[in-house]
C-alpha atoms as a PDB file:
ATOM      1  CA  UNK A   1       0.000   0.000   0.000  1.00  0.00           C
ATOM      2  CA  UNK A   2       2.774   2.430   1.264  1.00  0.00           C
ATOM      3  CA  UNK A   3       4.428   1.671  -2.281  1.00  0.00           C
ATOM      4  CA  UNK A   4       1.049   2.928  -4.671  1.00  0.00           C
ATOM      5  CA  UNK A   5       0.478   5.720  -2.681  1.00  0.00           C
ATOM      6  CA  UNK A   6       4.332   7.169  -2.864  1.00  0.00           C
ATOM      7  CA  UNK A   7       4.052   6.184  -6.835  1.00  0.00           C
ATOM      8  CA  UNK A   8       2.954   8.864  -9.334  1.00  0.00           C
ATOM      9  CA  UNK A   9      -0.023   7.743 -10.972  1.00  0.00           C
ATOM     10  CA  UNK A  10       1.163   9.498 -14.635  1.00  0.00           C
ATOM     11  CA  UNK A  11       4.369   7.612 -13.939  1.00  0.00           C
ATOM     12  CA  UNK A  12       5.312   6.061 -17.417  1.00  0.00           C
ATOM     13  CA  UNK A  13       4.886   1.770 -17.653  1.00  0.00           C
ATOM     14  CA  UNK A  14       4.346  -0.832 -20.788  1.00  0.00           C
ATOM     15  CA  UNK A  15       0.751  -0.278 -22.020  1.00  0.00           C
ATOM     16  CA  UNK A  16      -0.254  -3.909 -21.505  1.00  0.00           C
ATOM     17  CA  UNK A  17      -1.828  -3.983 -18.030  1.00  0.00           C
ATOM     18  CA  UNK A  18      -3.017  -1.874 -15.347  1.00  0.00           C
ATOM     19  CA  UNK A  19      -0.771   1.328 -14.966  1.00  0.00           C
ATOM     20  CA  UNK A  20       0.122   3.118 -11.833  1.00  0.00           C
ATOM     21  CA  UNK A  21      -2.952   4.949 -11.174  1.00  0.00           C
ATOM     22  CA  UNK A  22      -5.136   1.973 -11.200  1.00  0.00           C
ATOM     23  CA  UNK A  23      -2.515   0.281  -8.048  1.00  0.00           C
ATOM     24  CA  UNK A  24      -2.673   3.898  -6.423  1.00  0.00           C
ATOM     25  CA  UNK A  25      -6.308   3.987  -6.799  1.00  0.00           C
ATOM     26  CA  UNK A  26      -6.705   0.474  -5.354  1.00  0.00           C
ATOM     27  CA  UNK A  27      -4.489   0.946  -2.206  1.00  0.00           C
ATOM     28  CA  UNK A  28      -6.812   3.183  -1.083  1.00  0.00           C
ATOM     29  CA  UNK A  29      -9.398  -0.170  -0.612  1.00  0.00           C
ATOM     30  CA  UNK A  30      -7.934  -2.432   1.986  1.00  0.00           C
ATOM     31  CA  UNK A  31      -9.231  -5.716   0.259  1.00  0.00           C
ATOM     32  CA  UNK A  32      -7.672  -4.537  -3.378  1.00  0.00           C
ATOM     33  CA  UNK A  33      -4.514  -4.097  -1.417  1.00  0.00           C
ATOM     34  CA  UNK A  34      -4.772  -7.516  -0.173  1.00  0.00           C
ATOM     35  CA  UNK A  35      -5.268  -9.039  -3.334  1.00  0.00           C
ATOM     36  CA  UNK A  36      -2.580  -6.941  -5.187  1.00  0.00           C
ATOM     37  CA  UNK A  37       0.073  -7.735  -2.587  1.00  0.00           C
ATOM     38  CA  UNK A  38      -0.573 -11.626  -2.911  1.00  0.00           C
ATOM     39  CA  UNK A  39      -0.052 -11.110  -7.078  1.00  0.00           C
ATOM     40  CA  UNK A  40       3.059  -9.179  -5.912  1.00  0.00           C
ATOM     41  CA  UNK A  41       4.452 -12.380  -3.796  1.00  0.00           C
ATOM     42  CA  UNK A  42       3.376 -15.724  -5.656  1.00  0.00           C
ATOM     43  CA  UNK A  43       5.027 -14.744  -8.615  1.00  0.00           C
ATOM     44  CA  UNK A  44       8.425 -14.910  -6.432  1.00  0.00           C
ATOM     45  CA  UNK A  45       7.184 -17.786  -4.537  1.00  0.00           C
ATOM     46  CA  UNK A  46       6.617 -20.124  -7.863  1.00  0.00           C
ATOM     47  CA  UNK A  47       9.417 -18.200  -9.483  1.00  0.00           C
ATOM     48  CA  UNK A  48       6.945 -18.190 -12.634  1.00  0.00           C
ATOM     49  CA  UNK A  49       5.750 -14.625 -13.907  1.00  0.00           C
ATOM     50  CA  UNK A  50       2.518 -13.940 -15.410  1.00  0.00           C
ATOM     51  CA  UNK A  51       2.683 -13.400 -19.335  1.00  0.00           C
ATOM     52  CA  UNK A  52       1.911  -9.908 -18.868  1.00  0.00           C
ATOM     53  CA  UNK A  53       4.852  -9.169 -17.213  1.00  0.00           C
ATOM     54  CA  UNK A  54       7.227 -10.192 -20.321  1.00  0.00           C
ATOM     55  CA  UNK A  55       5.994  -7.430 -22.372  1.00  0.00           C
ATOM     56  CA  UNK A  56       8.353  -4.169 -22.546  1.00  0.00           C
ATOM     57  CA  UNK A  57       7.981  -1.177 -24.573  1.00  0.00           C
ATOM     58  CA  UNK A  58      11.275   0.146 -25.712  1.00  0.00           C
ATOM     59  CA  UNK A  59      11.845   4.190 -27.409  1.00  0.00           C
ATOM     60  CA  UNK A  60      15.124   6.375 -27.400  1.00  0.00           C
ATOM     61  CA  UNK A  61      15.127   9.932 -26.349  1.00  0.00           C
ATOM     62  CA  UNK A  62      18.124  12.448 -27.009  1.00  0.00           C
ATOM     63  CA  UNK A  63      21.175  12.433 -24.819  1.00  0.00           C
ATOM     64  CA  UNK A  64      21.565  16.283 -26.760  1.00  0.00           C
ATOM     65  CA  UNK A  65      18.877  18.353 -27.452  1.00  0.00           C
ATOM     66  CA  UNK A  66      18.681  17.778 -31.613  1.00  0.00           C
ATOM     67  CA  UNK A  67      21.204  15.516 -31.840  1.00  0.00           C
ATOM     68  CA  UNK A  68      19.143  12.310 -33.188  1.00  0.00           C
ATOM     69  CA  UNK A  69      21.523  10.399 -34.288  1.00  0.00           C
ATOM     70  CA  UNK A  70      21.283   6.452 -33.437  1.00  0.00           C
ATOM     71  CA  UNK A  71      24.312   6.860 -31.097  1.00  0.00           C
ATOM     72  CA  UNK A  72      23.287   9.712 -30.115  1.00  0.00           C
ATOM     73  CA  UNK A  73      20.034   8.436 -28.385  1.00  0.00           C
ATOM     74  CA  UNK A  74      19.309   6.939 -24.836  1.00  0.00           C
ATOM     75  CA  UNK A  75      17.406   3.521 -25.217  1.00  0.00           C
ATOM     76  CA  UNK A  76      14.912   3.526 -22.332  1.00  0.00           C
ATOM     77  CA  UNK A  77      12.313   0.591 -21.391  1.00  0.00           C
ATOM     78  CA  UNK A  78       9.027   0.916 -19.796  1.00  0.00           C
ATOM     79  CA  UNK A  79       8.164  -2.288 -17.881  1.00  0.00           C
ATOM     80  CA  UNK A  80       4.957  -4.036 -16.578  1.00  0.00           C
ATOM     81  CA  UNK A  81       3.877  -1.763 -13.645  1.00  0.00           C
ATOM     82  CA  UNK A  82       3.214  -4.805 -11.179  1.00  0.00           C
ATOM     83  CA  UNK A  83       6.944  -6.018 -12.492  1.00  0.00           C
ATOM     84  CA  UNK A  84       8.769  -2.902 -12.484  1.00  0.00           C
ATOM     85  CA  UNK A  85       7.172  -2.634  -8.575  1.00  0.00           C
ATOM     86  CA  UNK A  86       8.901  -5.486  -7.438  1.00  0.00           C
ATOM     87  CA  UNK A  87      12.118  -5.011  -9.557  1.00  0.00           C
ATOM     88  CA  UNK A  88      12.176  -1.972  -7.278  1.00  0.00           C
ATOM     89  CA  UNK A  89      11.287  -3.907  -3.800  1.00  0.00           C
ATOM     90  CA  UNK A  90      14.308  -6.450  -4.940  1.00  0.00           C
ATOM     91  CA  UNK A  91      17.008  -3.578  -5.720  1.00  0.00           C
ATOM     92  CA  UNK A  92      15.783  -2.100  -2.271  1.00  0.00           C
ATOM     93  CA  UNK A  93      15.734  -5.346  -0.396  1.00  0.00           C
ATOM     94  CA  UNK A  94      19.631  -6.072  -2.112  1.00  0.00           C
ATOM     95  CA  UNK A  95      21.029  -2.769  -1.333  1.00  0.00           C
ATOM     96  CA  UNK A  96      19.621  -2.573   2.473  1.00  0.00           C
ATOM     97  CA  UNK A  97      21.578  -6.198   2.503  1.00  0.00           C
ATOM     98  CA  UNK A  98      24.626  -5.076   1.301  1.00  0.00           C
ATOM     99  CA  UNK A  99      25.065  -1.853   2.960  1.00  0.00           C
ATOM    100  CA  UNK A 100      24.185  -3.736   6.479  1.00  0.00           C
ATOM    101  CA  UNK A 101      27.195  -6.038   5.604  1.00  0.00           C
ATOM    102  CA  UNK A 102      29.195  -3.468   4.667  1.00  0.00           C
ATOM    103  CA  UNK A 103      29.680  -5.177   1.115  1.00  0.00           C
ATOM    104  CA  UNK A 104      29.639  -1.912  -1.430  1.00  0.00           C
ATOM    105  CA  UNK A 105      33.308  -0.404  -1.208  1.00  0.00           C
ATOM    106  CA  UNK A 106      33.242   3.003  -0.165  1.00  0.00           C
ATOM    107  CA  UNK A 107      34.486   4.218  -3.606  1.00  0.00           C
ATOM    108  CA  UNK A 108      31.223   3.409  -5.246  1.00  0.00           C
ATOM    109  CA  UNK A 109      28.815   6.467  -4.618  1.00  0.00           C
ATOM    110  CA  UNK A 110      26.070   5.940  -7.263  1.00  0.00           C
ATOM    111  CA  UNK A 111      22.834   4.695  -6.378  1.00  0.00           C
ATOM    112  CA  UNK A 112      23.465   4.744  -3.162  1.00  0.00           C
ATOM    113  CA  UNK A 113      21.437   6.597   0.005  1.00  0.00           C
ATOM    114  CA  UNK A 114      23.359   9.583   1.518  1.00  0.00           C
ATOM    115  CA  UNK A 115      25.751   9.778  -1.234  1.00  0.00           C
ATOM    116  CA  UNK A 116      26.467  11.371  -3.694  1.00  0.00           C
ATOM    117  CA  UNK A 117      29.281  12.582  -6.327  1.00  0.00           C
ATOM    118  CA  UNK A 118      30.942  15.698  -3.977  1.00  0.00           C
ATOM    119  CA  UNK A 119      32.041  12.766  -1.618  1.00  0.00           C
ATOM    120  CA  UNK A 120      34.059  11.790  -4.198  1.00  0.00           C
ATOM    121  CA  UNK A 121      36.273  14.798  -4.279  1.00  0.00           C
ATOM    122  CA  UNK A 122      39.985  14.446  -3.813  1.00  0.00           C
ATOM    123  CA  UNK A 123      42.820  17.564  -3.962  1.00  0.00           C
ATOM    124  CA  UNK A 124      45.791  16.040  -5.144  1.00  0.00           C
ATOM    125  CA  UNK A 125      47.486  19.782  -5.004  1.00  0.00           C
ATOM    126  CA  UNK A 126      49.020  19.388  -1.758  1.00  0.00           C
ATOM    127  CA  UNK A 127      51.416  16.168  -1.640  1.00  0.00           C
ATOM    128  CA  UNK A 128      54.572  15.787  -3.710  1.00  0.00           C
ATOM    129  CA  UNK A 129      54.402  12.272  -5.663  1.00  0.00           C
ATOM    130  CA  UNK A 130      53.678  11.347  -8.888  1.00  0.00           C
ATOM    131  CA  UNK A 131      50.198   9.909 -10.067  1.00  0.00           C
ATOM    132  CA  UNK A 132      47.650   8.420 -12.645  1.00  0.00           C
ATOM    133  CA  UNK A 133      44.042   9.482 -13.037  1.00  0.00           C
ATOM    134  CA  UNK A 134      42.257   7.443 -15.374  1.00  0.00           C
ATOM    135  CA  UNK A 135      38.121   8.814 -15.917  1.00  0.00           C
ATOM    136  CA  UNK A 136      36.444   6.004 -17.736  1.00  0.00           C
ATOM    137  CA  UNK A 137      32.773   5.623 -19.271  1.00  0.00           C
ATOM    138  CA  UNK A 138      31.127   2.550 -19.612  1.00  0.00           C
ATOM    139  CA  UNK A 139      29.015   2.646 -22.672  1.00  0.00           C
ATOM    140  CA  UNK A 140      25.531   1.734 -22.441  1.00  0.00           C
ATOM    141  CA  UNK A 141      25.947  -0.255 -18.941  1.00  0.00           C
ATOM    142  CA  UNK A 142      22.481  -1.233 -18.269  1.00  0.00           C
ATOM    143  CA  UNK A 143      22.203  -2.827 -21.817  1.00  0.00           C
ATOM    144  CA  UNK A 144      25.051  -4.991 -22.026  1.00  0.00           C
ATOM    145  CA  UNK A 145      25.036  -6.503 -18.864  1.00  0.00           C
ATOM    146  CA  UNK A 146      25.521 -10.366 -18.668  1.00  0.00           C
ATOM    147  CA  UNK A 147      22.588 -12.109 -16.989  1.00  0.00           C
ATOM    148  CA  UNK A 148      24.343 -15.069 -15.252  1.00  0.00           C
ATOM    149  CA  UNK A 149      27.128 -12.640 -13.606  1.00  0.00           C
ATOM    150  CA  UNK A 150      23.981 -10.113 -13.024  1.00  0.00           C
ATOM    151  CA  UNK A 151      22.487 -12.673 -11.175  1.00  0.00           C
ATOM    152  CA  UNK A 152      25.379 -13.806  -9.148  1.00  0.00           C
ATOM    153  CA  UNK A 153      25.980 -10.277  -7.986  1.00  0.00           C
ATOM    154  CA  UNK A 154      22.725 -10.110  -6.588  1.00  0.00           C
ATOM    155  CA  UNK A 155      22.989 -13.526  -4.839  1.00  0.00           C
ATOM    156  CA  UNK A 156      26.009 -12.010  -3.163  1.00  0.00           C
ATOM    157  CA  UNK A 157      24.067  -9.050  -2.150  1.00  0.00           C
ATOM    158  CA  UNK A 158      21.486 -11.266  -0.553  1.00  0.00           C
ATOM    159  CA  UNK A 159      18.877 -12.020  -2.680  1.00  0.00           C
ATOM    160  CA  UNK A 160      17.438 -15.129  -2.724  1.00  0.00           C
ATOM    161  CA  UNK A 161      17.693 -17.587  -6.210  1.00  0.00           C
ATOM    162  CA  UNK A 162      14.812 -17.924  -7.229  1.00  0.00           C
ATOM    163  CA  UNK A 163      14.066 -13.895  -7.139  1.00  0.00           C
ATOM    164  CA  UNK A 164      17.320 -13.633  -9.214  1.00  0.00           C
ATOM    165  CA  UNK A 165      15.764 -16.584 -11.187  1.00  0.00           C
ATOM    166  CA  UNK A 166      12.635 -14.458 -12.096  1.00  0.00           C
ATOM    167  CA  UNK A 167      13.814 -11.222 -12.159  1.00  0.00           C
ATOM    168  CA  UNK A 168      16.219 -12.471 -15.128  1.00  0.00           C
ATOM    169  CA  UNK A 169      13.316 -14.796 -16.711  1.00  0.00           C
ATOM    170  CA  UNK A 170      11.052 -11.950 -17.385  1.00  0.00           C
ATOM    171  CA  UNK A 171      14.117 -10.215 -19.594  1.00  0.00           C
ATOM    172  CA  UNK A 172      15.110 -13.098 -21.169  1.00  0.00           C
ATOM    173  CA  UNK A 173      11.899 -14.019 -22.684  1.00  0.00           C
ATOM    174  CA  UNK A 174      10.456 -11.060 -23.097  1.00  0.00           C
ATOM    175  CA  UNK A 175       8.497  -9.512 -26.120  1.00  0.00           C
ATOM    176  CA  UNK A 176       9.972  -6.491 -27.040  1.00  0.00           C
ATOM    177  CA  UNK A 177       7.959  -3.377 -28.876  1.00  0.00           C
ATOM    178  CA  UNK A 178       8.780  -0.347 -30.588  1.00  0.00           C
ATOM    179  CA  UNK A 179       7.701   3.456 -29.547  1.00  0.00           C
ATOM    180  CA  UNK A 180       8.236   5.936 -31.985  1.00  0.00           C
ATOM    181  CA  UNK A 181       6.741   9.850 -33.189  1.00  0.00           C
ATOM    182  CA  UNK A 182       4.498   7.533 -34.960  1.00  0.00           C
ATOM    183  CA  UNK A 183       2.822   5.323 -31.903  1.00  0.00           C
ATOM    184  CA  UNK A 184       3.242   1.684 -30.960  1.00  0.00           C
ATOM    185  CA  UNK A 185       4.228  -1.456 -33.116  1.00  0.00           C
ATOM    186  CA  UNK A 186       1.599  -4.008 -33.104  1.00  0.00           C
ATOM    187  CA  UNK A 187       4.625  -6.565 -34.071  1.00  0.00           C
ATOM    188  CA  UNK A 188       6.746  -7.735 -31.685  1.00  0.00           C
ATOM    189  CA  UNK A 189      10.904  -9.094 -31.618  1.00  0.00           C
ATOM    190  CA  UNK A 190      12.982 -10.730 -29.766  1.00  0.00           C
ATOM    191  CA  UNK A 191      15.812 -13.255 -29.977  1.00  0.00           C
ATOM    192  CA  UNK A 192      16.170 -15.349 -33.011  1.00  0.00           C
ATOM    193  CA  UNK A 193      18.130 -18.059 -31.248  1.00  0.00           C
ATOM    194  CA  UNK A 194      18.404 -19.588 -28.036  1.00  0.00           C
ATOM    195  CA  UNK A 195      20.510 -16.796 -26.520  1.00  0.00           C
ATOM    196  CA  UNK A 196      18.251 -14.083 -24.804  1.00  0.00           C
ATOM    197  CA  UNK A 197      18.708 -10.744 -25.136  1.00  0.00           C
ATOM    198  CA  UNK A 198      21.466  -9.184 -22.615  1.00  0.00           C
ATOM    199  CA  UNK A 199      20.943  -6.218 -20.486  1.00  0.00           C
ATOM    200  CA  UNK A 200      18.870  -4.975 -17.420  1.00  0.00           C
ATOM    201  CA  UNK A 201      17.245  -2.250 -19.481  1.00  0.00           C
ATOM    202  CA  UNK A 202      17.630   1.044 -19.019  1.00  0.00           C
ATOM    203  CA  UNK A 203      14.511   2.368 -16.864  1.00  0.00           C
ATOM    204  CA  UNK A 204      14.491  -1.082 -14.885  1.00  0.00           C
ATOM    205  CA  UNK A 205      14.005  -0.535 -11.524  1.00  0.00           C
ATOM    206  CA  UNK A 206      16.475  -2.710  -9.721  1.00  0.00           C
ATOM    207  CA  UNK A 207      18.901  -1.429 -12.707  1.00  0.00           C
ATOM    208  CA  UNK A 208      21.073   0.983 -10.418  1.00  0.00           C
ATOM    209  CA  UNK A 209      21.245  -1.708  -7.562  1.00  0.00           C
ATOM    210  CA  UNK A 210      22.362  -4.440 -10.272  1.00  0.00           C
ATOM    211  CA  UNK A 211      25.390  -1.542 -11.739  1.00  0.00           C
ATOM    212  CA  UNK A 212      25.960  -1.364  -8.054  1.00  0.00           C
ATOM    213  CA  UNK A 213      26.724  -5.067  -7.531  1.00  0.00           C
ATOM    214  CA  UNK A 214      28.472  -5.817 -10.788  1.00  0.00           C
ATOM    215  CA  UNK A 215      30.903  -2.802 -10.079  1.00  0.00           C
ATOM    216  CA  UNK A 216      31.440  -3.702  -6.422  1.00  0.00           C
ATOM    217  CA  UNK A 217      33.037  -7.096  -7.815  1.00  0.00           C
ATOM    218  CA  UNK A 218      35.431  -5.568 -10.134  1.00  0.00           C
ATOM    219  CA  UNK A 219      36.533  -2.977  -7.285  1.00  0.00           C
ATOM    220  CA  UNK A 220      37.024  -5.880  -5.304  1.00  0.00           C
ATOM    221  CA  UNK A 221      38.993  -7.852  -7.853  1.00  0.00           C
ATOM    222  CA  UNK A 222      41.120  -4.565  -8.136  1.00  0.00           C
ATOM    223  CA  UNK A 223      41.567  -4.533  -4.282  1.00  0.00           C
ATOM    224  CA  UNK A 224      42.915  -8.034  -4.383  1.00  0.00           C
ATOM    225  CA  UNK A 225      45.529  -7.410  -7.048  1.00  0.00           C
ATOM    226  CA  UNK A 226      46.617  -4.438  -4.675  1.00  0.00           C
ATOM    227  CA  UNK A 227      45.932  -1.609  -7.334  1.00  0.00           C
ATOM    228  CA  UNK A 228      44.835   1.816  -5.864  1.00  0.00           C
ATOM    229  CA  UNK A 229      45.584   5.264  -5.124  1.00  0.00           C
ATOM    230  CA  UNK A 230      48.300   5.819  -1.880  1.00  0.00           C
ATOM    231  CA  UNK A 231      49.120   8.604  -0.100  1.00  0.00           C
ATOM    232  CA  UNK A 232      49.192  10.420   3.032  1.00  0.00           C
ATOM    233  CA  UNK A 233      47.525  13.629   4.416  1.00  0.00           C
ATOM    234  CA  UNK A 234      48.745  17.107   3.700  1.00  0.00           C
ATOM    235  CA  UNK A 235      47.924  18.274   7.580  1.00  0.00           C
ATOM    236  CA  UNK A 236      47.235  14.884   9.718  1.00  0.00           C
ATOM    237  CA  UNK A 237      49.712  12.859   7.541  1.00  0.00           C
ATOM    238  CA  UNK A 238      47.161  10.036   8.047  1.00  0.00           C
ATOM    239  CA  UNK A 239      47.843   7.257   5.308  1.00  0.00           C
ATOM    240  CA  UNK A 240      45.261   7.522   2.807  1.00  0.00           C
ATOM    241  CA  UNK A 241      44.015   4.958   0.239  1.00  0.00           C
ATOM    242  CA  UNK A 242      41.447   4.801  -2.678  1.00  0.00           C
ATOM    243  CA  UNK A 243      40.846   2.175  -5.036  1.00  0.00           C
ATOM    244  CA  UNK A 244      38.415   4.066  -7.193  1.00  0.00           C
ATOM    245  CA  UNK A 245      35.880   6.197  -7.530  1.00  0.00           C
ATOM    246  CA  UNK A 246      32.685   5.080  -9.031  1.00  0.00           C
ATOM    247  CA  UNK A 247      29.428   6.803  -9.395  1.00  0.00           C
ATOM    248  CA  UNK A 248      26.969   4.223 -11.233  1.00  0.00           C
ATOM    249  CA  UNK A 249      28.742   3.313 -14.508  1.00  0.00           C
ATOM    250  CA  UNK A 250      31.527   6.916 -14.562  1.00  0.00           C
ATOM    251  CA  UNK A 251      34.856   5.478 -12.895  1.00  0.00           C
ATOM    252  CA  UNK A 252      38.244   7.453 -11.524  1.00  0.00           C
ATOM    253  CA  UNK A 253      41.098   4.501 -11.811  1.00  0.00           C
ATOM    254  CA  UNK A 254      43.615   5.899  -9.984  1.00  0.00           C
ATOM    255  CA  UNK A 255      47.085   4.709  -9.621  1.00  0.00           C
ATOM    256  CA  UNK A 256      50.258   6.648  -7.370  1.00  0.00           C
ATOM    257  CA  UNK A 257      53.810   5.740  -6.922  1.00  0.00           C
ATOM    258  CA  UNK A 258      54.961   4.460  -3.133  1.00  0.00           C
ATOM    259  CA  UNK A 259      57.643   6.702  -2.494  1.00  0.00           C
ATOM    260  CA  UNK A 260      58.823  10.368  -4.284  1.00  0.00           C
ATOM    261  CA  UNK A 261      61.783   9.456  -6.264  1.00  0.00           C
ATOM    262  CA  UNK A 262      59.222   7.167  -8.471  1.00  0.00           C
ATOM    263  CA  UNK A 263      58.528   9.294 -11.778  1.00  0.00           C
ATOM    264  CA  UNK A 264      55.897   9.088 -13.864  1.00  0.00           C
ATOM    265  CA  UNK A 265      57.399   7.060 -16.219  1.00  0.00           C
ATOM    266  CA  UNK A 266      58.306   4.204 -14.110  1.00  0.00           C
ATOM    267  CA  UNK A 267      54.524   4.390 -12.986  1.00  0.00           C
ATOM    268  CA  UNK A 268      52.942   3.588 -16.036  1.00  0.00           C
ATOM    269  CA  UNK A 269      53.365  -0.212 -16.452  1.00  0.00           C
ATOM    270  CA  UNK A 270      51.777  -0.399 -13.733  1.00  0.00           C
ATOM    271  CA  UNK A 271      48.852   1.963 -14.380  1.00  0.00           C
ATOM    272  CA  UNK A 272      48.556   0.195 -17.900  1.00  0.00           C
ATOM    273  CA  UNK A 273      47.985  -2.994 -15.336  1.00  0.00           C
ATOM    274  CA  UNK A 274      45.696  -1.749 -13.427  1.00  0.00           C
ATOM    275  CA  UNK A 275      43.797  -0.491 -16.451  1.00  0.00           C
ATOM    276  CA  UNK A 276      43.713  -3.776 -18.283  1.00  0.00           C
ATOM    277  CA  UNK A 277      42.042  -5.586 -15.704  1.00  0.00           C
ATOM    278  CA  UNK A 278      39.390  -2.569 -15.004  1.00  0.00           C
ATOM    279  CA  UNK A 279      38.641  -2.749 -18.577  1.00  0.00           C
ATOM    280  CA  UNK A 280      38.828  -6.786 -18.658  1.00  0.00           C
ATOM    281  CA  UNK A 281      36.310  -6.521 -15.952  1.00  0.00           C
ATOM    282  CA  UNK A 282      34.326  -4.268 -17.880  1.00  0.00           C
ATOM    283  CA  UNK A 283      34.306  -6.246 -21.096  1.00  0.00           C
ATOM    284  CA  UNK A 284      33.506  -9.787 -18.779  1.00  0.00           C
ATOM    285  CA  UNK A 285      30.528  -8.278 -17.267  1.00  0.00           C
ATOM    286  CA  UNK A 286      28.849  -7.709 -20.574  1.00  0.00           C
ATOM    287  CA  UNK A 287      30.243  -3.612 -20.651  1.00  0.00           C
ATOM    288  CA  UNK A 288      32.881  -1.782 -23.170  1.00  0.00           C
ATOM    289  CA  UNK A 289      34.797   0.910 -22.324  1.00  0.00           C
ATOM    290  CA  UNK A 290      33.288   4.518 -24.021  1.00  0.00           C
ATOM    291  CA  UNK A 291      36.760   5.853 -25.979  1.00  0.00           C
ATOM    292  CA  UNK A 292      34.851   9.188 -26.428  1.00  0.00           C
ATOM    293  CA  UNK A 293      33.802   9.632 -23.109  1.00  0.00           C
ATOM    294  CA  UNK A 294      37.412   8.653 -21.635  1.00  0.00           C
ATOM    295  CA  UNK A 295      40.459  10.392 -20.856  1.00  0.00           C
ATOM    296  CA  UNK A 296      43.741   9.969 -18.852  1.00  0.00           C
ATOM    297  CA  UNK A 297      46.034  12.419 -16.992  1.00  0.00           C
ATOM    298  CA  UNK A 298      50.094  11.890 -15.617  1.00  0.00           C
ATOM    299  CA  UNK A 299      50.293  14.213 -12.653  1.00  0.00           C
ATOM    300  CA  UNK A 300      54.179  14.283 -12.328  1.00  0.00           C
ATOM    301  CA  UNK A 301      56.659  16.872 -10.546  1.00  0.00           C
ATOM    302  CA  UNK A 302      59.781  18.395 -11.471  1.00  0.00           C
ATOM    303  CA  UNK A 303      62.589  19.733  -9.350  1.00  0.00           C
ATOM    304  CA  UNK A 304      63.275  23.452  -9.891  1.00  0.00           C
ATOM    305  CA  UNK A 305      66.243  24.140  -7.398  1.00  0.00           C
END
């Protein structure tokens, strides 16, 4: 009930089915509310989703304003409301899990509550030793993403098999449609062989929590091959150390040297390192790296006696 009457009832959803302002207007009736929350569960339960639910309306909108060029354009998906509900109610129920284990590194900022991209802030003006910032784009993240490591990453947040079982079912065999200036396709597509489509969609809503989880395994993976940012305090002298700095799919890789009489130079190999298995990562979990959208800088000092 709580969740209808927070929801905007013009919020968009796939035209097949009831839309949001049908649920709001029913959680106002304490029977309706009943009934809708037992749909909402025995789907989960049986891990077998109603037909409806495997219907999704896909249409791009400009990144730009007037640029409508194909790569130019954000693909977006509007979902089953009832589905797209508890998509939503799983990324909740997998982030509260995570962040009460203290799984999600404290690099990744995105989609998370209290955060946000300020925290993320670092002055590197202040401490003599040389450095490698490396700001990466993943390009279209929520498309591209594998199912099976998807669903994995969720597991390890703490959701439950059979709700990563369904939540992944409903993509893979959905029926996609077609929005456009000129209305809705009649005809549907999907897959023409046995391998479903790939990819969350963008405007799912367990998408950000499912970016979240997928990244969190790569930071890890970087943690373990002991890449990462060193350094100590201008005023406390504390030791300081980042591995990266991630907001959703936007990524600092950040690499410094582990005592001053390391130049730049000598620190490359090793930031080339560190960037191969980022990328790697990247390219495993479904992703590519944006080349447009991604840029490097050497921070290095020179002694001017």
């Amino acid at each position: 009930m709580d969740f209808w009457s927070r929801t905007l009832k013009n919020k968009s959803s796939e035209p097949h089915g009831l839309h949001s302002g049908h649920f709001k207007a029913g959680a106002l009736s304490e029977l309706l509310a009943f009934c809708d929350t037992a749909f909402w569960v025995l789907p989960f339960r049986s891990c077998h989703a109603p037909e409806l639910w495997k219907n999704l309306m896909t249409f791009a909108i400009e990144k730009k304003p007037g640029d409508f060029r194909p790569q130019g354009m954000r693909t977006i998906q509007l979902f089953n409301s009832e589905a797209q509900a508890n998509y939503k109610k799983a990324g909740r129920a997998a982030m509260k899990n995570a962040e009460e284990d203290d799984i999600i590194p404290k690099g990744q900022c995105g989609s998370r509550k209290q955060h946000q991209s300020i925290d993320l802030a670092l002055s590197k003006r202040l401490i003599w030793d040389s450095s490698c910032w490396i700001s990466n784009d993943a390009t279209s993240c929520f498309n591209r993403i594998v199912h099976w490591v998807a669903k994995t990453a969720l597991q390890r947040f703490g959701l439950p098999v059979t709700v990563t079982n369904l939540m992944f079912d409903i993509l893979a065999k959905a029926k996609h449609r077609v929005r456009t200036g000129f209305g809705d396709s009649d005809r549907t597509f999907g897959p023409t062989g046995d391998v479903p489509f790939q990819g969350c969609g963008q405007g799912n809503g367990a998408g950000p929590c499912i970016r979240v989880a997928i990244s969190t395994i790569l930071i890890d993976a970087m943690e373990a091959e002991r890449f990462g940012y060193k350094s100590q305090t201008a005023l406390t002298n504390e030791e300081f150390y980042a591995l990266c700095f991630c907001f959703v799919d936007d990524t600092e890789v950040m690499e410094s040297n582990n005592n001053v009489k390391t130049t730049g130079e000598d620190l490359l190999s090793f930031v080339q390192s560190a960037l191969d298995l980022w990328s790697g990562g990247i390219s495993a979990t479904g992703g590519a790296i944006n080349p447009a959208k991604s840029f490097w800088w050497l921070i290095d000092f020179k002694w001017r006696p």
